[in-house]
Protein backbone atom coordinates (compact mmCIF):
# COMPACT_ATOMS: atom_id res chain seq x y z
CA UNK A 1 -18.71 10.45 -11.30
CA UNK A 2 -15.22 12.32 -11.35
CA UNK A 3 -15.22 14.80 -8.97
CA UNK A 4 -14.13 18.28 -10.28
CA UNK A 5 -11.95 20.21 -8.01
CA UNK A 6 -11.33 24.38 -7.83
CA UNK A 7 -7.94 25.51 -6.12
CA UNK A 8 -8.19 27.58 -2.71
CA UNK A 9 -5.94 29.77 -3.92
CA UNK A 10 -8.38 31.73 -5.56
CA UNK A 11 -10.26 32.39 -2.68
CA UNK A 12 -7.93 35.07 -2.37
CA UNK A 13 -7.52 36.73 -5.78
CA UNK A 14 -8.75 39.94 -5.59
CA UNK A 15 -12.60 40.62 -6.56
CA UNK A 16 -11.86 43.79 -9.02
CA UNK A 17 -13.18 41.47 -12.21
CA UNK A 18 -16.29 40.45 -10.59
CA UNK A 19 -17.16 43.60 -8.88
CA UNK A 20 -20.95 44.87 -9.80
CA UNK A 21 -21.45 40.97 -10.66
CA UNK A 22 -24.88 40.49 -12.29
CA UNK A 23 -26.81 38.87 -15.13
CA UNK A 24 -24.34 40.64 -17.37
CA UNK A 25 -21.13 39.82 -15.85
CA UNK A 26 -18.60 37.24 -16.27
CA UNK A 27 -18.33 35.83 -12.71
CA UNK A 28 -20.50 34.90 -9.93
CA UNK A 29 -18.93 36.07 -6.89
CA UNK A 30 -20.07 32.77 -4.67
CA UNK A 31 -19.58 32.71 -0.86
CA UNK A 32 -18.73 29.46 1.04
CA UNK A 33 -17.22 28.38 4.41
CA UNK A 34 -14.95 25.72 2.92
CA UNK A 35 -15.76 23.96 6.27
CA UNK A 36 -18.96 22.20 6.04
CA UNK A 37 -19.18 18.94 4.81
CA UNK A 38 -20.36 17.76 2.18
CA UNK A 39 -21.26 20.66 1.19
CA UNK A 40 -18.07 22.89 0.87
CA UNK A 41 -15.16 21.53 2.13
CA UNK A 42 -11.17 21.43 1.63
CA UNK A 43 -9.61 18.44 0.15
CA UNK A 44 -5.73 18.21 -0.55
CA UNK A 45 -5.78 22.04 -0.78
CA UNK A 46 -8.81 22.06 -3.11
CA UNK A 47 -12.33 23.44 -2.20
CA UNK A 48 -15.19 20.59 -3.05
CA UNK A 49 -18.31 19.49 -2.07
CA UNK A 50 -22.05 19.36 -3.37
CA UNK A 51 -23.20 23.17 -3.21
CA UNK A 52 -19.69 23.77 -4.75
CA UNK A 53 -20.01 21.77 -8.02
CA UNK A 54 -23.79 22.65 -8.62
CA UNK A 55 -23.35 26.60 -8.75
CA UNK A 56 -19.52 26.01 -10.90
CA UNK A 57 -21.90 23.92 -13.06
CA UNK A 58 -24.20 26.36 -13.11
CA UNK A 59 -21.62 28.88 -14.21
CA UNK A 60 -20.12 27.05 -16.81
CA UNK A 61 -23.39 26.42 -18.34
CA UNK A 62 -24.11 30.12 -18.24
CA UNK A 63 -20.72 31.14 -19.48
CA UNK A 64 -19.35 32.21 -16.44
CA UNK A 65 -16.47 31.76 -13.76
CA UNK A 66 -16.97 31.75 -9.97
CA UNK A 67 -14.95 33.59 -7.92
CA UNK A 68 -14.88 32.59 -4.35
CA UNK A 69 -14.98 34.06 -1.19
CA UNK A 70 -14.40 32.11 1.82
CA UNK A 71 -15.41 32.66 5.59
CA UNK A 72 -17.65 31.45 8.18
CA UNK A 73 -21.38 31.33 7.44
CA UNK A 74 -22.69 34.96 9.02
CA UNK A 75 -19.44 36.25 7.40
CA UNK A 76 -20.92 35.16 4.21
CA UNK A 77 -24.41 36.06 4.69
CA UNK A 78 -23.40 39.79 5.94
CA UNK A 79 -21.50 40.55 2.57
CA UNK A 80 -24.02 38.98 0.68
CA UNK A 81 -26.09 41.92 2.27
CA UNK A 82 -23.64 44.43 1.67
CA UNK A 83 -23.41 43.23 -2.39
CA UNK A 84 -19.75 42.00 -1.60
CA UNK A 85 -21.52 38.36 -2.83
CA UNK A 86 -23.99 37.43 -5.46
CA UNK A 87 -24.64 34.39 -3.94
CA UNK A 88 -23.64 32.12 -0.48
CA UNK A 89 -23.19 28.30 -1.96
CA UNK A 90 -23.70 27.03 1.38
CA UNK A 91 -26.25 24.64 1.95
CA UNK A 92 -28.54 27.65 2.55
CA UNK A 93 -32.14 26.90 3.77
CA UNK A 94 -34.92 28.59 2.38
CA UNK A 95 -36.54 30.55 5.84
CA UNK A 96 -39.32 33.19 5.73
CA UNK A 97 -37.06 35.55 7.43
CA UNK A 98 -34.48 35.12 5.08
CA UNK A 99 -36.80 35.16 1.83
CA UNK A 100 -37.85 38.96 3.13
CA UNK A 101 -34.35 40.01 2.55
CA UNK A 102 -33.12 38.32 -0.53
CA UNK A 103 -34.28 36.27 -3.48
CA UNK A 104 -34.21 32.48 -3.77
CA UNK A 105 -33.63 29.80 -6.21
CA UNK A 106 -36.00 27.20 -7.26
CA UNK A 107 -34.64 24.54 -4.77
CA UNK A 108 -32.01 22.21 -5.40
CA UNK A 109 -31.87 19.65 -2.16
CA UNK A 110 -34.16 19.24 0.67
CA UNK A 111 -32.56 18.50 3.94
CA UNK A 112 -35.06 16.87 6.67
CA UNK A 113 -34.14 17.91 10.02
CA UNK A 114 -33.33 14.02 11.71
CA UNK A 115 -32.30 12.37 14.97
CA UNK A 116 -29.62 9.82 14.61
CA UNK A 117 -28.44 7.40 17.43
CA UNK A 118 -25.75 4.23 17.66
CA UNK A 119 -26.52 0.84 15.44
CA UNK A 120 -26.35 -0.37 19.17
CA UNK A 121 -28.70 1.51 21.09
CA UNK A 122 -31.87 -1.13 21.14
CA UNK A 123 -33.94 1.46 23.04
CA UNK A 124 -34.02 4.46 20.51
CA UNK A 125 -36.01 3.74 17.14
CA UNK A 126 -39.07 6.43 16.72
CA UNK A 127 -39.92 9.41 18.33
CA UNK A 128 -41.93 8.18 21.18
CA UNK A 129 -38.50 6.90 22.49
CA UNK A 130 -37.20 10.42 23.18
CA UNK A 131 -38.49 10.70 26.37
CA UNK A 132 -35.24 10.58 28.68
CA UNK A 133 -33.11 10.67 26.44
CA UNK A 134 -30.54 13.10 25.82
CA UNK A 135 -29.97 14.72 22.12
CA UNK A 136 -27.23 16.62 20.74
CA UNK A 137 -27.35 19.78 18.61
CA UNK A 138 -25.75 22.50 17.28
CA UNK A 139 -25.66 25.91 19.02
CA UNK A 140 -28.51 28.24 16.98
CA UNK A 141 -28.87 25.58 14.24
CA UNK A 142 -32.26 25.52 12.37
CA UNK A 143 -32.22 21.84 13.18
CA UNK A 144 -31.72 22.53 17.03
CA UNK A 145 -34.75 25.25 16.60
CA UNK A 146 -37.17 22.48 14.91
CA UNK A 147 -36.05 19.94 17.83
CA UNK A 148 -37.29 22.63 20.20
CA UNK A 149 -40.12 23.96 18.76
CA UNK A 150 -40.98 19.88 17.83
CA UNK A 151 -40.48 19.27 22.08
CA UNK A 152 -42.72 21.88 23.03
CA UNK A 153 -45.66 21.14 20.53
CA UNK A 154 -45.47 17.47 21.52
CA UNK A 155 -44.76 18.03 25.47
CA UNK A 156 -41.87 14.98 25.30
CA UNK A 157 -39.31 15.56 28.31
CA UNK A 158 -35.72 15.30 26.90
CA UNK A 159 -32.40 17.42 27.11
CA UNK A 160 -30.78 19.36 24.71
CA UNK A 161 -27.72 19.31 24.68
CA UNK A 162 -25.79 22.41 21.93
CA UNK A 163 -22.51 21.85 21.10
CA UNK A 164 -20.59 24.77 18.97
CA UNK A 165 -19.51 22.34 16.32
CA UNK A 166 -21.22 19.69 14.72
CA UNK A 167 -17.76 17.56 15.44
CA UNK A 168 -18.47 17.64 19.03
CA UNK A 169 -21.69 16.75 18.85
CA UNK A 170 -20.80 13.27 16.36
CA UNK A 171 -18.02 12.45 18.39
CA UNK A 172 -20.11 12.77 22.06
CA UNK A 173 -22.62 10.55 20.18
CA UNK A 174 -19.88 8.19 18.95
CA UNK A 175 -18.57 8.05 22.50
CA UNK A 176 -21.94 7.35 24.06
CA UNK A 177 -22.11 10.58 25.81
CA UNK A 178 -25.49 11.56 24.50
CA UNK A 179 -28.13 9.13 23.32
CA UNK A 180 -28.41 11.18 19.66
CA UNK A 181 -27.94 13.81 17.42
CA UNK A 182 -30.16 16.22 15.52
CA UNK A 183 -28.90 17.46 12.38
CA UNK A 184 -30.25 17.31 8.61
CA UNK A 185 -30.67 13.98 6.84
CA UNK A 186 -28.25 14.89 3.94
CA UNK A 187 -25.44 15.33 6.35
CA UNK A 188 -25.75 12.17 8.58
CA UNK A 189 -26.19 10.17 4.68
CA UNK A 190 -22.81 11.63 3.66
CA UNK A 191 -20.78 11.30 7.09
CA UNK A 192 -22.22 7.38 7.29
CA UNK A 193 -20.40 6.74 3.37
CA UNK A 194 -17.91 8.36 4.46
CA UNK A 195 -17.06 7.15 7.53
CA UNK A 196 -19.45 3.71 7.67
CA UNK A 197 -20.11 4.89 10.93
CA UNK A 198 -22.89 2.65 12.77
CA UNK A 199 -25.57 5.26 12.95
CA UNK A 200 -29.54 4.29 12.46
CA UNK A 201 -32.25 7.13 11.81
CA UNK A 202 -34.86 7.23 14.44
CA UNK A 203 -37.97 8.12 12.93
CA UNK A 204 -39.15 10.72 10.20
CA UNK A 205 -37.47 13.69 10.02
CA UNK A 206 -39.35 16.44 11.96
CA UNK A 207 -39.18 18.86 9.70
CA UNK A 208 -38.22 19.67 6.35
CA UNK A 209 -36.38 22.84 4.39
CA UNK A 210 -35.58 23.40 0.72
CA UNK A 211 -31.79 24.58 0.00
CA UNK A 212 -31.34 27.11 -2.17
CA UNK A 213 -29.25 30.03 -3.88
CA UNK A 214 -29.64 33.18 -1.76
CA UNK A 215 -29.46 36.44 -3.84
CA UNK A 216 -30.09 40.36 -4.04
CA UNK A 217 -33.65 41.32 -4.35
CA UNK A 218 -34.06 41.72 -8.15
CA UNK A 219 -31.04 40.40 -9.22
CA UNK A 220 -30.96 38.75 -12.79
CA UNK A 221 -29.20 35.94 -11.84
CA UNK A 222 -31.78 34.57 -10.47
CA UNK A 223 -33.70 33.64 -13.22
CA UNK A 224 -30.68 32.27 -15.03
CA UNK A 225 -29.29 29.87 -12.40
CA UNK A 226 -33.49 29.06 -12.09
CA UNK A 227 -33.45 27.99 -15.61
CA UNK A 228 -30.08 25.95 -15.39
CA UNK A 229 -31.20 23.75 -11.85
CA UNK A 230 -34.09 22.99 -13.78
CA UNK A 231 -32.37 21.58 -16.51
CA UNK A 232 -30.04 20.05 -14.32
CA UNK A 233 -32.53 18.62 -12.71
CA UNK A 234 -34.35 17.04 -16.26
CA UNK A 235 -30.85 15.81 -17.20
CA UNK A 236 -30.25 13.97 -14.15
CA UNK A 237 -26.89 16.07 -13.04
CA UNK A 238 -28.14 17.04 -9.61
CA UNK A 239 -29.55 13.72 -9.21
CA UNK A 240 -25.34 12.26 -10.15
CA UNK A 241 -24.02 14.83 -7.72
CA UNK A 242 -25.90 14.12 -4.80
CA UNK A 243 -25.59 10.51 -5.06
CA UNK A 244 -21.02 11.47 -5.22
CA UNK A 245 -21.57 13.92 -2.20
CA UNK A 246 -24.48 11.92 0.06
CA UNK A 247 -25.07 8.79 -1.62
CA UNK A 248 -28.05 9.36 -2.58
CA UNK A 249 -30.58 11.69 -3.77
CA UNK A 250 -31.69 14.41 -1.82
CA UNK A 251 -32.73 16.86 -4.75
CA UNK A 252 -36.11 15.25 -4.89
CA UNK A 253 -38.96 16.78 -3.30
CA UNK A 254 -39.80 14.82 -0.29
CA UNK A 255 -43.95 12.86 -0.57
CA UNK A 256 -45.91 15.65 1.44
CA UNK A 257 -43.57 18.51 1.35
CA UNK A 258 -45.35 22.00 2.34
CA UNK A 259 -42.23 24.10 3.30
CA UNK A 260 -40.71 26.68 1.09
């Protein structure tokens, strides 16, 4: 599938023709870090990526333009609470904390939270071989969070090791520094096409979250871009995009899924 691709220039165009943005408007004023891969990311000065292409989609389907705003994620999610955003396009998980203060999409991916390790390490394959071991994560991550909660519940003695970017937690894996790395599945699927680095899964992921569009409580959008995944999802289009962004299809509902 072609990849579409949306200029970073307008990033920085003035918001005065989407301000008050809502079912009635003409734009979708969309939030996204540019900076997390494969989800939103730069490429030869363009912004691209999964969450990037559904919600333009999305728009176009509904008649509308996005106009983006780019920072890092809490950036994003506090003027999405001040109505400076309609939406964060962000690989946004679906958390009971977060559904108290804004309304969600129907789901369009589900990320399971999973430990990688090296093609090469012989001694790492499930979860009973944590013990000893030394995983990587990402400082206040959800997936770092499960891996701790998962640790405590199941009384398995391994380090944590947080790292403040998910780079220097792939490259200390890479380098053998720690035995593996927690993150969500969709991210280690697109980073091995990408790269074709040797990376195995060990085990099932220990938890699962639905991604979603966050937006104001009682804003009309949302059951507009509802009606538009869903037919995205009946015509196969999500199904096309993940397969581009991850190589392969993470908008299906997992067998046995009970989150939200």
């Amino acid at each position: 599938m072609k990849r579409r691709t949306f200029a970073l220039s307008a990033l920085s165009l003035p918001l005065l023709a989407a301000c008050g943005a809502g079912g009635g408007s003409d734009a979708i004023r969309a939030g996204s870090t540019g900076q997390s891969f494969p989800n939103s990311y730069q490429e030869d000065g363009k912004l691209i990526g999964f969450d990037v292409e559904v919600i333009e989609t999305i728009a176009e389907k509904l008649g509308k333009t996005v106009t983006w705003t780019n920072a890092d994620f809490s950036g994003l999610m506090g003027q999405l609470e001040a109505r400076k955003l309609d939406t964060v396009a962000n690989n946004v998980a679906v958390t009971e904390e977060r559904s108290a203060q804004y309304d969600f999409t129907v789901p369009y991916a589900y990320m399971g939270a999973t430990i990688v390790t090296l093609g090469s390490n012989a001694a790492l394959n499930t979860l009973d071989d944590l013990a000893g071991t030394t995983i990587a994560g990402v400082l206040g991550s959800n997936n770092t969070t499960h891996l701790e909660t998962w640790k405590a519940e199941n009384g398995v003695e391994f380090e944590i090791r947080t790292y403040e970017t998910r780079d220097g937690a792939m490259q200390d894996l890479l380098a053998g520094r720690v035995d593996g790395y927690i993150n969500s599945t969709g991210i280690f699927l697109a980073e091995i096409q990408k790269s074709g680095a040797d990376l195995k899964f060990v085990g099932e992921p220990i938890a699962w979250e639905s991604v979603a569009f966050p937006f104001e409580k009682g804003s009309e959008l949302v059951a507009q871009v509802n009606e538009q995944i869903e037919a995205l999802h009946a015509d196969g289009t999500l199904t096309e995009l993940s397969t581009t962004y991850y190589g392969d299809d993470v908008t299906t509902e997992p067998e046995g899924y009970t989150g939200s």
